[in-house]
C-alpha atoms as a PDB file:
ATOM      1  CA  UNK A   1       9.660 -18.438  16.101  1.00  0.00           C
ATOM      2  CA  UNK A   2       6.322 -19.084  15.023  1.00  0.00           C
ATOM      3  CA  UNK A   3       2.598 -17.333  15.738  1.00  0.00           C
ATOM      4  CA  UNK A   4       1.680 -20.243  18.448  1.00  0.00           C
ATOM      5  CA  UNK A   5       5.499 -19.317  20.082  1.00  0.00           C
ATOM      6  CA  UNK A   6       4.818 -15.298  19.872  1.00  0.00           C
ATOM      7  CA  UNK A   7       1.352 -15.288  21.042  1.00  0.00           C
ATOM      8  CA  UNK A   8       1.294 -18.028  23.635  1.00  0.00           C
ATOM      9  CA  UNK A   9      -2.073 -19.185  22.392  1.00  0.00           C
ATOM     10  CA  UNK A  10      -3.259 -20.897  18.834  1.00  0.00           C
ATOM     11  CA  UNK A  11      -6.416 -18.555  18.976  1.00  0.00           C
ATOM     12  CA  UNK A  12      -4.719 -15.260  20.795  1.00  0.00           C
ATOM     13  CA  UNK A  13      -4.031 -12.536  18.281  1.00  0.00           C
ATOM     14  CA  UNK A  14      -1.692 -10.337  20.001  1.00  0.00           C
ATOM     15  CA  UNK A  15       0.114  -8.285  16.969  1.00  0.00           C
ATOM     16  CA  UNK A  16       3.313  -6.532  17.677  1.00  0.00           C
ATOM     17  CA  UNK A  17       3.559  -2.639  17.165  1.00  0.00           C
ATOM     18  CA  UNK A  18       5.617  -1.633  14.673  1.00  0.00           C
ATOM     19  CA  UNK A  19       5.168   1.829  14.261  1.00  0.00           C
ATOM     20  CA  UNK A  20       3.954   4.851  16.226  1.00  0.00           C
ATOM     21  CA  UNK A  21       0.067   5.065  15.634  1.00  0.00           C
ATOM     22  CA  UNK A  22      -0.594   8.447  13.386  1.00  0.00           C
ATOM     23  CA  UNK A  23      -2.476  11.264  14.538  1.00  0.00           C
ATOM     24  CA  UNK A  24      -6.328  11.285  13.509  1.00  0.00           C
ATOM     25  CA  UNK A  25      -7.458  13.910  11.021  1.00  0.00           C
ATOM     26  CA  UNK A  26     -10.978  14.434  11.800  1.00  0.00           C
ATOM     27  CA  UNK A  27     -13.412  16.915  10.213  1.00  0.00           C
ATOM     28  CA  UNK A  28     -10.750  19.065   8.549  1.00  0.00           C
ATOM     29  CA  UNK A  29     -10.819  22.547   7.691  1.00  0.00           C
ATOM     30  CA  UNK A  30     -12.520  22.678   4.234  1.00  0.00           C
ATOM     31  CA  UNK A  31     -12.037  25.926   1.903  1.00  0.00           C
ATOM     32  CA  UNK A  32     -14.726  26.465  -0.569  1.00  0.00           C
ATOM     33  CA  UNK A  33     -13.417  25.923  -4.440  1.00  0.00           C
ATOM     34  CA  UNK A  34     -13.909  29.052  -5.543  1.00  0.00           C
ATOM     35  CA  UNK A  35     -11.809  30.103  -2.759  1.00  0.00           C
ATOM     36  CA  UNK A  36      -8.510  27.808  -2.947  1.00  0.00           C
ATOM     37  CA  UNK A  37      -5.519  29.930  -4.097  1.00  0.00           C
ATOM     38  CA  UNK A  38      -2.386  28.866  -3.236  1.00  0.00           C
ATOM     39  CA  UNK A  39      -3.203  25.949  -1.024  1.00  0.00           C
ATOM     40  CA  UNK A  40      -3.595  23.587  -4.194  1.00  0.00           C
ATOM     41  CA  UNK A  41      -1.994  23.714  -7.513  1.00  0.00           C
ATOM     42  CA  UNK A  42      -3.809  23.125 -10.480  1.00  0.00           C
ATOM     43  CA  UNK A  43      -1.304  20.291 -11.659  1.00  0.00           C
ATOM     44  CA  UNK A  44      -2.021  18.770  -8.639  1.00  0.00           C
ATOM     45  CA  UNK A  45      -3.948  15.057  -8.086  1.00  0.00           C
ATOM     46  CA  UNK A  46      -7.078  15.186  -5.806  1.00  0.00           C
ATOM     47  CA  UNK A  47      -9.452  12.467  -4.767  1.00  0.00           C
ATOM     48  CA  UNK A  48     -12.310  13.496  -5.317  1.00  0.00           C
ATOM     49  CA  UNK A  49     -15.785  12.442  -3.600  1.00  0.00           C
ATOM     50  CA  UNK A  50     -19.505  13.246  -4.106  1.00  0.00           C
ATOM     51  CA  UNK A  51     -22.276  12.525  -1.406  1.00  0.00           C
ATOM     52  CA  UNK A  52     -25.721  13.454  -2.251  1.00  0.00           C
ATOM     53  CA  UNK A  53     -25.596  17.215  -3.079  1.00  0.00           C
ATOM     54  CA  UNK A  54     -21.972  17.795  -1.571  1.00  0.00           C
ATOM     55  CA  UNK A  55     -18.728  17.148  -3.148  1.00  0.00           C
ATOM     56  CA  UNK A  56     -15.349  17.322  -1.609  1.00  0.00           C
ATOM     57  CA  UNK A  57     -11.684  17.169  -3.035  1.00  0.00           C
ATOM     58  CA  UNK A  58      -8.562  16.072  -0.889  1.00  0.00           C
ATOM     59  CA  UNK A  59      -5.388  16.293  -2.156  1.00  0.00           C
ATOM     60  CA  UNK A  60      -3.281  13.766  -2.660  1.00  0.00           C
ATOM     61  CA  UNK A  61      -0.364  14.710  -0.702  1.00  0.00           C
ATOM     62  CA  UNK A  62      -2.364  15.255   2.256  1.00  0.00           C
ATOM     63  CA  UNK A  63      -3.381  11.316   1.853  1.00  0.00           C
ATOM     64  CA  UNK A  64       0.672  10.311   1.282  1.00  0.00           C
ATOM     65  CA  UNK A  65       3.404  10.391   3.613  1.00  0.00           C
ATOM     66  CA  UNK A  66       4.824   8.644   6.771  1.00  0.00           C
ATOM     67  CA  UNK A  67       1.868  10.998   8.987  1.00  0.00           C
ATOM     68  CA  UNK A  68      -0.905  10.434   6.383  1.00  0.00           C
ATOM     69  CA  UNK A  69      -3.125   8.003   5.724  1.00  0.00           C
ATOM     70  CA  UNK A  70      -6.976   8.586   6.207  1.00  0.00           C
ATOM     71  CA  UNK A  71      -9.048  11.336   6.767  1.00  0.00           C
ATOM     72  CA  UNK A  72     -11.749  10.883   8.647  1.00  0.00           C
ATOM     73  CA  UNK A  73     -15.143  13.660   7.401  1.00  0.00           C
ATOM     74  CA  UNK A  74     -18.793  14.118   7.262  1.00  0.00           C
ATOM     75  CA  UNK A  75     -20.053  14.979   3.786  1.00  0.00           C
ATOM     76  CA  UNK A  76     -23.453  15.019   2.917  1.00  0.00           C
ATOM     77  CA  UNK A  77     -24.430  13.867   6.442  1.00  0.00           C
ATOM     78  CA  UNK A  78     -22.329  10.618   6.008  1.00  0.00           C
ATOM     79  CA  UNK A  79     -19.163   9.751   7.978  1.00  0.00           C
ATOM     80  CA  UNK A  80     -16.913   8.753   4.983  1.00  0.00           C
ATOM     81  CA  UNK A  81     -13.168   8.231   5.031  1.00  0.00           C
ATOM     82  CA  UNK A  82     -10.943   9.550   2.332  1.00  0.00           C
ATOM     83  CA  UNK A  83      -7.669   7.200   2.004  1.00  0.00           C
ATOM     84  CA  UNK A  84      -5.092   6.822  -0.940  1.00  0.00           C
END
C-alpha cells in the first residue's frame, strides 16, 4: 500500500503511531556540582551545556533509553533542550 492509499489524500499527512508518546521531562531537579555524590559517577559521560554565565551537565543515561529522549530546561534564561 502506498502513502496516497494510507492517507486518502496526496497532500494529507496523517502518520501512524508507532509507539507510546514518552513522558516530558521539564525543568528537572538540578543538584549543584559541588554537591553530586552518588548520583553521578566520575567515569560517567555527560553532555554538557553553557548559557551565558550558567552551565549545566546531564548525564548521558538520563538522555538514553526506551523513556528518554529530551529534556526540556531553562538555563541562563533560555529554554534549551538537552537530547543525545
Amino acid at each position: 500500500m502506498d502513502w496516497v492509499e494510507q492517507s486518502g489524500k496526496p497532500d494529507e499527512f496523517t502518520p501512524l503511531q508507532v509507539v507510546s508518546p514518552f513522558p516530558v521531562i521539564q525543568e528537572p531537579e538540578t543538584i549543584p556540582g559541588k554537591e553530586v555524590k552518588e548520583q553521578v559517577l566520575e567515569s560517567e559521560l555527560v553532555l554538557g551545556v553553557v548559557v551565558g554565565e550558567e552551565a549545566r551537565a546531564y548525564p548521558i543515561n538520563m538522555l538514553t533509553g526506551p523513556s528518554r529522549e529530551i529534556i526540556n530546561d531553562s538555563l541562563g534564561g533560555q529554554w534549551i533542550a538537552a537530547t543525545w
